[in-house]
PDB file of N, CA and C in Angstrom:
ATOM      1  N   UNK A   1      26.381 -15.662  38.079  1.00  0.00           N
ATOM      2  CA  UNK A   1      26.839 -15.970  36.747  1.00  0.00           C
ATOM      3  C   UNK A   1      26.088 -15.117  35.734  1.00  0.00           C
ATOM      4  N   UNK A   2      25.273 -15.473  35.185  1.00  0.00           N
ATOM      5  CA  UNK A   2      24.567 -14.747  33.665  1.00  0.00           C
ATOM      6  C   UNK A   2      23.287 -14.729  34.390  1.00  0.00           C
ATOM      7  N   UNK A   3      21.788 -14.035  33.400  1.00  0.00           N
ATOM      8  CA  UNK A   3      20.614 -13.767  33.985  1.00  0.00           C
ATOM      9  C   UNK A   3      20.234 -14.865  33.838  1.00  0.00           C
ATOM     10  N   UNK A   4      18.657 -14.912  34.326  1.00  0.00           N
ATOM     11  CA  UNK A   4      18.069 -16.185  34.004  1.00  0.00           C
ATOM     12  C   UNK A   4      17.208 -16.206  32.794  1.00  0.00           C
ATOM     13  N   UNK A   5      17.454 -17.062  31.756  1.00  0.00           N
ATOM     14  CA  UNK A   5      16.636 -17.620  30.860  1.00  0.00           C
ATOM     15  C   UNK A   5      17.740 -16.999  30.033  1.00  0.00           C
ATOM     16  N   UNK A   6      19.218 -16.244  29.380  1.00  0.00           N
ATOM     17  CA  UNK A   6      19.931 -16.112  28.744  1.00  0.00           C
ATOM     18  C   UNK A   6      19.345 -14.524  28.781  1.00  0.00           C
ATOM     19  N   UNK A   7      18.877 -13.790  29.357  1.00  0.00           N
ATOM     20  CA  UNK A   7      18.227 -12.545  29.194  1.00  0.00           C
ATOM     21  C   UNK A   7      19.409 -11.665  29.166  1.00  0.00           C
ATOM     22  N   UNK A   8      19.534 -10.844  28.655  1.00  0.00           N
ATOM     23  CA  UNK A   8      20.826  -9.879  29.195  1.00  0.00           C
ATOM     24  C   UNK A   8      20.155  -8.529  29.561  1.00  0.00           C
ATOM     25  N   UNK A   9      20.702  -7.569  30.131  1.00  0.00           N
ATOM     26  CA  UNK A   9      20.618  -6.011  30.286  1.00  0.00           C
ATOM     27  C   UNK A   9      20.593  -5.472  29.352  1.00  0.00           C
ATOM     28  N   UNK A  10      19.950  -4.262  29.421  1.00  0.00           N
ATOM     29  CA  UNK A  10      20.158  -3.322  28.176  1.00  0.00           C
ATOM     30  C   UNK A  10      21.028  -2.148  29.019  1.00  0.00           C
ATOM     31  N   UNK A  11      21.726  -1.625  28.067  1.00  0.00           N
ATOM     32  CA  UNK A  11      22.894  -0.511  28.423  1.00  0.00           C
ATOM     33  C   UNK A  11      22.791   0.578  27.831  1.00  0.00           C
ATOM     34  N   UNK A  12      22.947   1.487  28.780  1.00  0.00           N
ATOM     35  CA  UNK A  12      22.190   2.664  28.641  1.00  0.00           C
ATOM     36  C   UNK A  12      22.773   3.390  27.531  1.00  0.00           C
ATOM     37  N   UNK A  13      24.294   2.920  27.153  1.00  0.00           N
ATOM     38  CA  UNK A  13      24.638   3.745  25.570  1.00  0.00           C
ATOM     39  C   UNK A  13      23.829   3.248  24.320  1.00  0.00           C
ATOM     40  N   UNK A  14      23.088   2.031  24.643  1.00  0.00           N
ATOM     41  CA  UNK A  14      22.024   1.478  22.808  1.00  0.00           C
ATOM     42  C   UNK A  14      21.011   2.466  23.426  1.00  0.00           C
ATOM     43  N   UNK A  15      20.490   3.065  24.288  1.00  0.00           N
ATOM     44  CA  UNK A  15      19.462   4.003  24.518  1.00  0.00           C
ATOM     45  C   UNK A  15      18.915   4.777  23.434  1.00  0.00           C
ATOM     46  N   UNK A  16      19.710   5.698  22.816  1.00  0.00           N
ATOM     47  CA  UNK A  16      19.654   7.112  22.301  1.00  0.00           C
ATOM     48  C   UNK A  16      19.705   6.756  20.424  1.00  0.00           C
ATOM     49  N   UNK A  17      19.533   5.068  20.218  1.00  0.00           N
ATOM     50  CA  UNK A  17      19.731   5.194  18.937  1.00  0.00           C
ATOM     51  C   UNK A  17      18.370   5.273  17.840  1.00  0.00           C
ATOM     52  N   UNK A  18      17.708   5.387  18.606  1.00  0.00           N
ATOM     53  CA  UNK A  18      16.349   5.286  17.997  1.00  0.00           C
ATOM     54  C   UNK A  18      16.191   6.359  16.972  1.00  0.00           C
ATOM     55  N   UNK A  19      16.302   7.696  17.318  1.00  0.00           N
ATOM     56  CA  UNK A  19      15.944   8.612  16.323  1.00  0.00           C
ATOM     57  C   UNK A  19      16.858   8.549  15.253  1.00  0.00           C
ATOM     58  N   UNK A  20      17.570   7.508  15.061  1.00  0.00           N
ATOM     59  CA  UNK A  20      18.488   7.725  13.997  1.00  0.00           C
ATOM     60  C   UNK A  20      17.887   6.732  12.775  1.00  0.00           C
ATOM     61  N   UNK A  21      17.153   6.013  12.995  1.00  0.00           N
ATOM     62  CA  UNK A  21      16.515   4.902  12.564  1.00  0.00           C
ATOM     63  C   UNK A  21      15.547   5.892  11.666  1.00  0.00           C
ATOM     64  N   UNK A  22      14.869   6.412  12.894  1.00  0.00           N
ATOM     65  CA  UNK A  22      13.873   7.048  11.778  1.00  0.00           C
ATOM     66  C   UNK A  22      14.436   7.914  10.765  1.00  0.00           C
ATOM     67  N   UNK A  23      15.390   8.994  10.978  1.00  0.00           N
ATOM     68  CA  UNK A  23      16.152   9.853   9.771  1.00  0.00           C
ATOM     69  C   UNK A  23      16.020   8.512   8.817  1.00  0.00           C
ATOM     70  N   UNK A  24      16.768   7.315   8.688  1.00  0.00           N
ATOM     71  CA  UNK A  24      17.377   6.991   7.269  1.00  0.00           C
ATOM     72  C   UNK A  24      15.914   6.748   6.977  1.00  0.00           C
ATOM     73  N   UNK A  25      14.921   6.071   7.646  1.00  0.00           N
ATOM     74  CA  UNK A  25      13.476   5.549   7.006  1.00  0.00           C
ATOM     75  C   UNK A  25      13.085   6.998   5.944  1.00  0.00           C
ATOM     76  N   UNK A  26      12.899   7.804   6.068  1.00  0.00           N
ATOM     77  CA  UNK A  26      12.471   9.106   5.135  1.00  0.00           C
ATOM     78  C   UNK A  26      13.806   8.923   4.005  1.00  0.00           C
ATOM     79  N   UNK A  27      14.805   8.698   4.254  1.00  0.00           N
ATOM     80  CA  UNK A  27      15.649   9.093   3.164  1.00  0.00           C
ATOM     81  C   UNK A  27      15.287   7.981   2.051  1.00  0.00           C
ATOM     82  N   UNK A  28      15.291   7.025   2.696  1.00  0.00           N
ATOM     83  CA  UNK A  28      15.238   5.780   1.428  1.00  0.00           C
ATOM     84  C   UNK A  28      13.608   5.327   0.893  1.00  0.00           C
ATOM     85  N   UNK A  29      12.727   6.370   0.834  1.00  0.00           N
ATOM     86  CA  UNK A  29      11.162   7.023   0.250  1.00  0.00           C
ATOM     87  C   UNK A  29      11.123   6.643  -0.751  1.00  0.00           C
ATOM     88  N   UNK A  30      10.334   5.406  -1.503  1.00  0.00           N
ATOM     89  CA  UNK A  30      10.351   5.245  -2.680  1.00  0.00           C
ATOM     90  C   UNK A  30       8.907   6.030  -3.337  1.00  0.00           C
ATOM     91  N   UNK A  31       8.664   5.526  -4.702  1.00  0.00           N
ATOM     92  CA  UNK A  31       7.230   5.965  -5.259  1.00  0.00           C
ATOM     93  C   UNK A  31       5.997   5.202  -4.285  1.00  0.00           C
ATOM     94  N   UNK A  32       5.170   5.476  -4.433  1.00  0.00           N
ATOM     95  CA  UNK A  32       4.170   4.687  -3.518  1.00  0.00           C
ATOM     96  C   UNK A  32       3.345   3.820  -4.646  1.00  0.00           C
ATOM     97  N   UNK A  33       2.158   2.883  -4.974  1.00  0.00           N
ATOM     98  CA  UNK A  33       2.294   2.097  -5.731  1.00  0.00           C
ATOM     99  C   UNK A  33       1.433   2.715  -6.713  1.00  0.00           C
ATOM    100  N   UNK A  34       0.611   3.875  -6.375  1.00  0.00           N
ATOM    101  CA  UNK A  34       0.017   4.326  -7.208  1.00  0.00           C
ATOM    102  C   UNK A  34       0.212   5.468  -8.183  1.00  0.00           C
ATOM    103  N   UNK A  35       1.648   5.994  -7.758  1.00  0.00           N
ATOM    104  CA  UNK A  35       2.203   6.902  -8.397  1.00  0.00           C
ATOM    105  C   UNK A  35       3.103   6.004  -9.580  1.00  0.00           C
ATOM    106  N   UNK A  36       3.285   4.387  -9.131  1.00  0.00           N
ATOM    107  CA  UNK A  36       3.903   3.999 -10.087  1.00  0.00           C
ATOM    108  C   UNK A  36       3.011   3.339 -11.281  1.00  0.00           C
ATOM    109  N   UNK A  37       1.549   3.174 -10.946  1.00  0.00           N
ATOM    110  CA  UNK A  37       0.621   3.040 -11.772  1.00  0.00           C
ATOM    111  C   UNK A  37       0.220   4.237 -12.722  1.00  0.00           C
ATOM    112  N   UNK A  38       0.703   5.384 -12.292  1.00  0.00           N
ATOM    113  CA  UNK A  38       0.296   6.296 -13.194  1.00  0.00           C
ATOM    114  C   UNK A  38       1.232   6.117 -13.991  1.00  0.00           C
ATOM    115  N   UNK A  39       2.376   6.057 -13.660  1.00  0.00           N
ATOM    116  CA  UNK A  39       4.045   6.014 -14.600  1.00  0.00           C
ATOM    117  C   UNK A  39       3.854   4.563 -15.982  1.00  0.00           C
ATOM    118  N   UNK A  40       3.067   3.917 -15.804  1.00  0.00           N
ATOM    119  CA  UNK A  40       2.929   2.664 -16.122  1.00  0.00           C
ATOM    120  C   UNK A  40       2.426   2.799 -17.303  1.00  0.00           C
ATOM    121  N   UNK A  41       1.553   4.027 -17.075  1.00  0.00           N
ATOM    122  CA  UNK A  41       0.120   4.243 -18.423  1.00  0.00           C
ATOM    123  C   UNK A  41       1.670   4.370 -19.797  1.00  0.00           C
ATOM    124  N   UNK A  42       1.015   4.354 -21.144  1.00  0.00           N
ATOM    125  CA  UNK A  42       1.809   4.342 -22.425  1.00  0.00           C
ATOM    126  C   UNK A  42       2.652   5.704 -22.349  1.00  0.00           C
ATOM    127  N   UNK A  43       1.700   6.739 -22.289  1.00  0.00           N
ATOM    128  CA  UNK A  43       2.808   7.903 -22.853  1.00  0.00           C
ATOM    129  C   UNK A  43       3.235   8.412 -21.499  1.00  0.00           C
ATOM    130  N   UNK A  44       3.144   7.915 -20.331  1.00  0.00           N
ATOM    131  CA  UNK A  44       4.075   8.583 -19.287  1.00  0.00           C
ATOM    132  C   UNK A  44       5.357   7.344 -19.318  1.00  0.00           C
ATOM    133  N   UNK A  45       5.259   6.080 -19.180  1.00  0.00           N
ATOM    134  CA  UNK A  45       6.287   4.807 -19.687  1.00  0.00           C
ATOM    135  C   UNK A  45       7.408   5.173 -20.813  1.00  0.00           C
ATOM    136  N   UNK A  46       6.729   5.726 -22.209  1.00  0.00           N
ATOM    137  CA  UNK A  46       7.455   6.217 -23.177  1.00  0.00           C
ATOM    138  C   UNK A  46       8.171   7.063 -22.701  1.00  0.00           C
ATOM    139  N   UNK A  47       7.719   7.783 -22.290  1.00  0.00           N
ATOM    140  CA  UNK A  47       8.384   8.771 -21.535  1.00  0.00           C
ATOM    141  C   UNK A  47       9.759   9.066 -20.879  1.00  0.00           C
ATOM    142  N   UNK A  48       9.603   8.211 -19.827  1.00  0.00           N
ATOM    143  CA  UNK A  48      10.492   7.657 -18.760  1.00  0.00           C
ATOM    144  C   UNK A  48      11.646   6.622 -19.016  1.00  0.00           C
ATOM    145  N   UNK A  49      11.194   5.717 -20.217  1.00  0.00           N
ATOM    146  CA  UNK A  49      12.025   4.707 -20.964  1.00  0.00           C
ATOM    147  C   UNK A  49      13.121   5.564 -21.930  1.00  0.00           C
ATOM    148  N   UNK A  50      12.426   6.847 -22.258  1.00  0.00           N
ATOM    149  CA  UNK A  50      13.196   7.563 -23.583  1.00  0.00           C
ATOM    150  C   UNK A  50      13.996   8.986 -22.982  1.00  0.00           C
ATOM    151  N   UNK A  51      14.119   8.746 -21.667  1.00  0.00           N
ATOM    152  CA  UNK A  51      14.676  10.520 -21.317  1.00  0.00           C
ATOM    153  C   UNK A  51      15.681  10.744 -21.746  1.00  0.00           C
ATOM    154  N   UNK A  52      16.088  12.177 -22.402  1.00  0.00           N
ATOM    155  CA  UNK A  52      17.174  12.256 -22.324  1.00  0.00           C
ATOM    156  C   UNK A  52      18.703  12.463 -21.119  1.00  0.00           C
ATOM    157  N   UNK A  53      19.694  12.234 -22.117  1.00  0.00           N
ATOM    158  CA  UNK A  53      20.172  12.276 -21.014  1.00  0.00           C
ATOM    159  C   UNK A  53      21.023  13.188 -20.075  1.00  0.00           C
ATOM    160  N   UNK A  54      20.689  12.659 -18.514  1.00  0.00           N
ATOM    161  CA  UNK A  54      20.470  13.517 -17.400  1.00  0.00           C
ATOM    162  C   UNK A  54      21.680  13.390 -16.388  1.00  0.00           C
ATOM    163  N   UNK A  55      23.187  13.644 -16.412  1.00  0.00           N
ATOM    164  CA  UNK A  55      24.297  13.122 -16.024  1.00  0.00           C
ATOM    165  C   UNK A  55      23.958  13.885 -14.560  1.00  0.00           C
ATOM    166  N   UNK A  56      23.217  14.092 -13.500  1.00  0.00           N
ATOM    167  CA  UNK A  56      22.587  13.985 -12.464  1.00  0.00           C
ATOM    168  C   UNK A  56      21.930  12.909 -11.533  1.00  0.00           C
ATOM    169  N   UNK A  57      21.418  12.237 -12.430  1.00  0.00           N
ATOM    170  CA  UNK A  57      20.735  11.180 -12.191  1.00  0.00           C
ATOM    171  C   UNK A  57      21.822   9.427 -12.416  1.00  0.00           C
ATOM    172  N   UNK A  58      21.738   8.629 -11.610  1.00  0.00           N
ATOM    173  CA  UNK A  58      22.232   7.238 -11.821  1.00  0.00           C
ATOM    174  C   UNK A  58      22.126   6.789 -13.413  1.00  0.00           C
ATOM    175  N   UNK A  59      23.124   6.845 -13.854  1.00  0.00           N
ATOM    176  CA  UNK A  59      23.311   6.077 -15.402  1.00  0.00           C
ATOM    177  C   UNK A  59      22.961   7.009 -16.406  1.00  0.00           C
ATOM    178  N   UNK A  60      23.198   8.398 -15.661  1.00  0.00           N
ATOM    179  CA  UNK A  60      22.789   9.110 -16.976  1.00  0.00           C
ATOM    180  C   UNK A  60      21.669   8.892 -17.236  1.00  0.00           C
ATOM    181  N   UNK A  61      20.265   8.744 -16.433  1.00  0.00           N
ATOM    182  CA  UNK A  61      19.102   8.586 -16.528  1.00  0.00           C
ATOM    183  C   UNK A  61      18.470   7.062 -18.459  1.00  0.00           C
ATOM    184  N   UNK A  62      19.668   6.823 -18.290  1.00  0.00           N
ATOM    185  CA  UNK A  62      19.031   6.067 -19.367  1.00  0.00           C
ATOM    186  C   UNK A  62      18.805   4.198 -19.022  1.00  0.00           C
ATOM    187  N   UNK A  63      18.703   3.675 -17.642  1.00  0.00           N
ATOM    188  CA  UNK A  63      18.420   2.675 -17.467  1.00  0.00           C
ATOM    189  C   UNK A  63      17.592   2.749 -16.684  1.00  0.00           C
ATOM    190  N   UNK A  64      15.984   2.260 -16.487  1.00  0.00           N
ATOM    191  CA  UNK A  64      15.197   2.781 -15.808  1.00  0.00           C
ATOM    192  C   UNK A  64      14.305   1.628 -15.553  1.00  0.00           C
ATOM    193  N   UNK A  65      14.009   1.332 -14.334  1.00  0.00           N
ATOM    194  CA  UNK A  65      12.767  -0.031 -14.184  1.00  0.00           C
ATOM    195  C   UNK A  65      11.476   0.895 -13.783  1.00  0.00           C
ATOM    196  N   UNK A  66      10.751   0.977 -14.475  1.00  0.00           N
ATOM    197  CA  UNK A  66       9.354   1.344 -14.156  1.00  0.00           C
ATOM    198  C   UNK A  66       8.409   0.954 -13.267  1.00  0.00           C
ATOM    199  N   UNK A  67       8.136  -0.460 -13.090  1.00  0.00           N
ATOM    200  CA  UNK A  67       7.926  -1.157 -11.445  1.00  0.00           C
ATOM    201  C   UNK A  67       8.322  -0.617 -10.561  1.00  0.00           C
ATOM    202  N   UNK A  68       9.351  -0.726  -9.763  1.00  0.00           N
ATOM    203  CA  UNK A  68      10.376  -0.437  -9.385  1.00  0.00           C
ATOM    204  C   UNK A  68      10.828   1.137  -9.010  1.00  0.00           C
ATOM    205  N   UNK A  69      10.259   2.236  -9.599  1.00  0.00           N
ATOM    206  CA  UNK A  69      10.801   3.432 -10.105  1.00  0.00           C
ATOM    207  C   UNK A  69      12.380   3.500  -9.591  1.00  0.00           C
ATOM    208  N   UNK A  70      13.556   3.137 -10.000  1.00  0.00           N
ATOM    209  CA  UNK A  70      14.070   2.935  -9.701  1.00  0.00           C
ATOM    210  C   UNK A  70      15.538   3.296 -11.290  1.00  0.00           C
ATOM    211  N   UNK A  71      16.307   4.050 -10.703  1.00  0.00           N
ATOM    212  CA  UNK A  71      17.242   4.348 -12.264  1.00  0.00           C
ATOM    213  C   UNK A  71      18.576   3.200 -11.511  1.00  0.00           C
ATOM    214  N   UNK A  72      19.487   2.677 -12.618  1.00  0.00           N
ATOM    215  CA  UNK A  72      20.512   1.613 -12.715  1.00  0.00           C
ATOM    216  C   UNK A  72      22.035   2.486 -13.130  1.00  0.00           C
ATOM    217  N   UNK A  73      23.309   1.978 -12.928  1.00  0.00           N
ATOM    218  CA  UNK A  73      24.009   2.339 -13.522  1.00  0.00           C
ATOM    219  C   UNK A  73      24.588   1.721 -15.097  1.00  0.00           C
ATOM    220  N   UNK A  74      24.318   0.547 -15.257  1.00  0.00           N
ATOM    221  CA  UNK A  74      23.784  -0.052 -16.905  1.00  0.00           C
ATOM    222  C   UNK A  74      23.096  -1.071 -16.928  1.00  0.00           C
ATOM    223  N   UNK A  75      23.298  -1.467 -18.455  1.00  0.00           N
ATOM    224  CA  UNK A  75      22.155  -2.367 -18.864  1.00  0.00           C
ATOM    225  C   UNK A  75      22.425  -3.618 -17.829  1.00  0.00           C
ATOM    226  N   UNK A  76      23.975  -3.887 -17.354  1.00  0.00           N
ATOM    227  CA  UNK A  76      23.801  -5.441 -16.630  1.00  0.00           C
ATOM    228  C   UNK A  76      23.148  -5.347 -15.407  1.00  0.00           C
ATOM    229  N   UNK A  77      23.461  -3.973 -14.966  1.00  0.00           N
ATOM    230  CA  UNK A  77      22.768  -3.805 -13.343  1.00  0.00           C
ATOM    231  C   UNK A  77      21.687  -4.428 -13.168  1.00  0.00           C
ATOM    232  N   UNK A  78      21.207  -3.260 -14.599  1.00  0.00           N
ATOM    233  CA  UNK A  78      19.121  -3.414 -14.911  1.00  0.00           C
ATOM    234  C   UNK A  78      18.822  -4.649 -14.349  1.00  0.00           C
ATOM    235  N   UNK A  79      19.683  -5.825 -15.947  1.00  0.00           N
ATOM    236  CA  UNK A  79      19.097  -6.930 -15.805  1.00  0.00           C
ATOM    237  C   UNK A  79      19.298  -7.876 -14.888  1.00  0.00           C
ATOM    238  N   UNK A  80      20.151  -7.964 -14.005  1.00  0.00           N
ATOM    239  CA  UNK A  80      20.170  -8.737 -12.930  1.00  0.00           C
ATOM    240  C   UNK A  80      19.263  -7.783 -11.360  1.00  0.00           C
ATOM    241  N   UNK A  81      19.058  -6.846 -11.879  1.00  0.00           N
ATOM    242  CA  UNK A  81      17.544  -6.007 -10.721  1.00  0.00           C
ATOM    243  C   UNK A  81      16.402  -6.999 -11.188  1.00  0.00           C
ATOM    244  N   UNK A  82      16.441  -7.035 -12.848  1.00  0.00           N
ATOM    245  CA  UNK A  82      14.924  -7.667 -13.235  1.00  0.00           C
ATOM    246  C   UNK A  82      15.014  -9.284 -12.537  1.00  0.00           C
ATOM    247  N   UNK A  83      15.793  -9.906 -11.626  1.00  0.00           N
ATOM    248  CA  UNK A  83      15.898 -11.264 -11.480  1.00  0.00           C
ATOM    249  C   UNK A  83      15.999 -10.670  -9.857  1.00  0.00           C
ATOM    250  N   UNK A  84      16.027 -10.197  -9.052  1.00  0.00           N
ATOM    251  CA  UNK A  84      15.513 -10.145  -7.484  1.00  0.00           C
ATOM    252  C   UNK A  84      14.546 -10.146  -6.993  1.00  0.00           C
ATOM    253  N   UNK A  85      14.164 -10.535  -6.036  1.00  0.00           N
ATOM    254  CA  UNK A  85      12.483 -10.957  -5.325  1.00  0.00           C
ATOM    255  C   UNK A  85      12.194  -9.310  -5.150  1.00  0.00           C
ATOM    256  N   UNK A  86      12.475  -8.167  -4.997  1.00  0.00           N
ATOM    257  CA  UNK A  86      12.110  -7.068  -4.829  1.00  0.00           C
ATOM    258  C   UNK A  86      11.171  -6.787  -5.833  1.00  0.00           C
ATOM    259  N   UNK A  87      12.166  -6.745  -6.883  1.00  0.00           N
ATOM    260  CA  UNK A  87      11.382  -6.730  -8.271  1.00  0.00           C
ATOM    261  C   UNK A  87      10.424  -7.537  -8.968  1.00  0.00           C
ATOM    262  N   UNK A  88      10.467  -8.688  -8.544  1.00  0.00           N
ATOM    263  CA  UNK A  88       9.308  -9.292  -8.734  1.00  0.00           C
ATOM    264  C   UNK A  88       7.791  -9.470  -8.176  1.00  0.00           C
ATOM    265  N   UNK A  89       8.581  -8.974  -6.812  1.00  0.00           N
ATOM    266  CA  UNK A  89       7.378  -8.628  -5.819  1.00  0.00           C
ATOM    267  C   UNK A  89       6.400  -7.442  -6.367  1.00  0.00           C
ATOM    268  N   UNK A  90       6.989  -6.421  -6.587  1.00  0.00           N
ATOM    269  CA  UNK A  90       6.673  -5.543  -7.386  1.00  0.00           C
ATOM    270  C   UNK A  90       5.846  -5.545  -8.419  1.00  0.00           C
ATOM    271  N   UNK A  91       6.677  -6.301  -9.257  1.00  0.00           N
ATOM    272  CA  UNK A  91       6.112  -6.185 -10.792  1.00  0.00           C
ATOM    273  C   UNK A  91       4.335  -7.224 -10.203  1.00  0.00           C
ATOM    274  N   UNK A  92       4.094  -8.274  -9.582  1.00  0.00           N
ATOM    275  CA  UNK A  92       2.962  -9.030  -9.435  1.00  0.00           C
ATOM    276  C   UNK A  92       2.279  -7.788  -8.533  1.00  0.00           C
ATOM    277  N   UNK A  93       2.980  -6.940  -7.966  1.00  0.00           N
ATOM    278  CA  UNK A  93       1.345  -6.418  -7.456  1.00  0.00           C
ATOM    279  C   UNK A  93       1.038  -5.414  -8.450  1.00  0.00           C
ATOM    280  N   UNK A  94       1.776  -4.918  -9.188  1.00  0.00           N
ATOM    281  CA  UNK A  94       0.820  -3.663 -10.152  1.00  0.00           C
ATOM    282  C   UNK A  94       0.169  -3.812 -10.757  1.00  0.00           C
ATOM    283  N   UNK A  95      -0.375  -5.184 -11.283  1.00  0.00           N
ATOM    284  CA  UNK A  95      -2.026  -5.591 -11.717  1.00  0.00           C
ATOM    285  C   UNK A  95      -2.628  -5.611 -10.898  1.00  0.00           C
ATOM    286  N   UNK A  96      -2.514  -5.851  -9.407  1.00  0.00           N
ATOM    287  CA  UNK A  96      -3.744  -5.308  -8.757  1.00  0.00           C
ATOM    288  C   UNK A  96      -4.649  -3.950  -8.437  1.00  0.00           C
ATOM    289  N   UNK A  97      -5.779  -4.167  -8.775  1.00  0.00           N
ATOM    290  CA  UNK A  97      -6.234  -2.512  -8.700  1.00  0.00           C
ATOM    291  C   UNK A  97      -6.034  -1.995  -7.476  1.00  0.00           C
ATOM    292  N   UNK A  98      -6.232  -0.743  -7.857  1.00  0.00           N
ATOM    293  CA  UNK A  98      -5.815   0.062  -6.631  1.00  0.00           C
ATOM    294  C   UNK A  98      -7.269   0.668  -5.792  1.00  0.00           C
ATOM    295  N   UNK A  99      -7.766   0.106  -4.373  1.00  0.00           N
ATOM    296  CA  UNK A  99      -8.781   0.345  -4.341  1.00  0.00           C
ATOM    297  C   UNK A  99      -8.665   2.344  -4.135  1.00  0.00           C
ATOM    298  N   UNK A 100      -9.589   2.481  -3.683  1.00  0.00           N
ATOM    299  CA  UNK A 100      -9.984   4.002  -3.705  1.00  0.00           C
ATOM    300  C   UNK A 100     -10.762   4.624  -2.796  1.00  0.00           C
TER     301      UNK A 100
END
Protein backbone atom coordinates (compact mmCIF):
# COMPACT_ATOMS: atom_id res chain seq x y z
CA UNK A 1 0.00 0.00 0.00
CA UNK A 2 1.73 3.50 0.96
CA UNK A 3 5.25 3.82 3.01
CA UNK A 4 5.42 3.56 6.51
CA UNK A 5 4.76 6.47 8.77
CA UNK A 6 2.98 8.49 5.56
CA UNK A 7 6.68 8.99 4.19
CA UNK A 8 6.64 9.27 0.48
CA UNK A 9 9.63 9.06 -2.21
CA UNK A 10 11.29 11.72 -3.63
CA UNK A 11 11.30 11.79 -7.56
CA UNK A 12 13.98 12.32 -9.34
CA UNK A 13 12.29 15.27 -11.58
CA UNK A 14 11.99 17.75 -7.93
CA UNK A 15 15.88 16.90 -8.06
CA UNK A 16 17.34 19.70 -10.22
CA UNK A 17 15.24 22.55 -8.66
CA UNK A 18 17.47 23.85 -6.28
CA UNK A 19 19.62 26.22 -8.23
CA UNK A 20 16.71 28.02 -9.20
CA UNK A 21 15.88 29.02 -5.71
CA UNK A 22 19.01 30.53 -5.32
CA UNK A 23 18.83 32.82 -8.75
CA UNK A 24 15.48 34.52 -7.38
CA UNK A 25 17.21 34.89 -3.61
CA UNK A 26 19.89 37.57 -5.28
CA UNK A 27 17.19 39.14 -7.35
CA UNK A 28 14.86 40.16 -4.58
CA UNK A 29 18.31 42.01 -2.51
CA UNK A 30 17.03 44.57 -0.46
CA UNK A 31 19.13 47.56 1.42
CA UNK A 32 20.82 45.93 4.33
CA UNK A 33 19.91 47.73 7.66
CA UNK A 34 22.68 49.88 7.78
CA UNK A 35 22.60 51.35 4.52
CA UNK A 36 19.07 52.19 5.51
CA UNK A 37 20.36 53.98 8.62
CA UNK A 38 22.46 56.09 6.65
CA UNK A 39 19.31 56.99 4.33
CA UNK A 40 17.51 57.88 7.61
CA UNK A 41 20.03 60.75 8.63
CA UNK A 42 18.01 64.47 7.69
CA UNK A 43 19.60 65.54 4.50
CA UNK A 44 19.97 62.08 2.85
CA UNK A 45 15.78 61.43 4.01
CA UNK A 46 15.12 64.99 2.46
CA UNK A 47 16.55 63.84 -0.13
CA UNK A 48 14.94 60.68 -1.03
CA UNK A 49 11.37 62.03 0.16
CA UNK A 50 11.88 65.06 -2.48
CA UNK A 51 13.33 63.32 -5.79
CA UNK A 52 12.51 64.40 -8.70
CA UNK A 53 10.71 62.81 -10.91
CA UNK A 54 12.14 59.53 -12.28
CA UNK A 55 9.49 57.70 -14.79
CA UNK A 56 12.07 54.60 -14.48
CA UNK A 57 11.56 53.95 -11.21
CA UNK A 58 7.93 52.59 -9.49
CA UNK A 59 5.59 55.71 -9.15
CA UNK A 60 7.64 57.93 -10.81
CA UNK A 61 9.99 57.78 -7.89
CA UNK A 62 7.71 60.02 -5.84
CA UNK A 63 6.28 57.52 -3.15
CA UNK A 64 9.00 56.28 -1.09
CA UNK A 65 9.19 54.36 2.48
CA UNK A 66 12.53 55.00 3.89
CA UNK A 67 12.46 51.99 6.46
CA UNK A 68 11.68 49.87 4.07
CA UNK A 69 13.82 51.35 1.09
CA UNK A 70 11.27 50.50 -0.88
CA UNK A 71 9.41 52.94 -3.91
CA UNK A 72 5.16 52.45 -4.23
CA UNK A 73 3.00 53.01 -7.13
CA UNK A 74 0.79 55.82 -5.02
CA UNK A 75 -0.05 57.40 -2.08
CA UNK A 76 -2.78 54.41 -1.23
CA UNK A 77 -0.21 51.67 -1.92
CA UNK A 78 2.27 53.67 0.48
CA UNK A 79 -0.28 53.80 3.06
CA UNK A 80 -1.60 50.50 3.37
CA UNK A 81 2.58 49.22 3.10
CA UNK A 82 2.75 51.59 6.31
CA UNK A 83 0.04 49.02 8.04
CA UNK A 84 1.96 45.42 7.21
CA UNK A 85 4.04 43.47 9.75
CA UNK A 86 7.03 43.86 7.21
CA UNK A 87 6.99 47.35 7.75
CA UNK A 88 6.63 47.48 11.05
CA UNK A 89 9.09 45.00 11.71
CA UNK A 90 11.31 47.25 10.13
CA UNK A 91 10.51 50.48 11.25
CA UNK A 92 11.12 48.90 15.37
CA UNK A 93 14.47 47.71 14.49
CA UNK A 94 16.08 50.96 13.12
CA UNK A 95 16.44 52.38 16.60
CA UNK A 96 18.51 49.75 17.37
CA UNK A 97 22.16 50.56 17.13
CA UNK A 98 24.06 49.05 14.85
CA UNK A 99 26.85 47.20 16.55
CA UNK A 100 30.30 47.49 14.75
Amino acid sequence: MGCPGGRRKKHASKKGSTHLAKQVKGKRRTKDHDQIHDDLKVEAAQELLNQQTDYDKTGEAQHYCLTCARYFQDEKTLKAHFRTKLHKRRYNTRTIPVCV
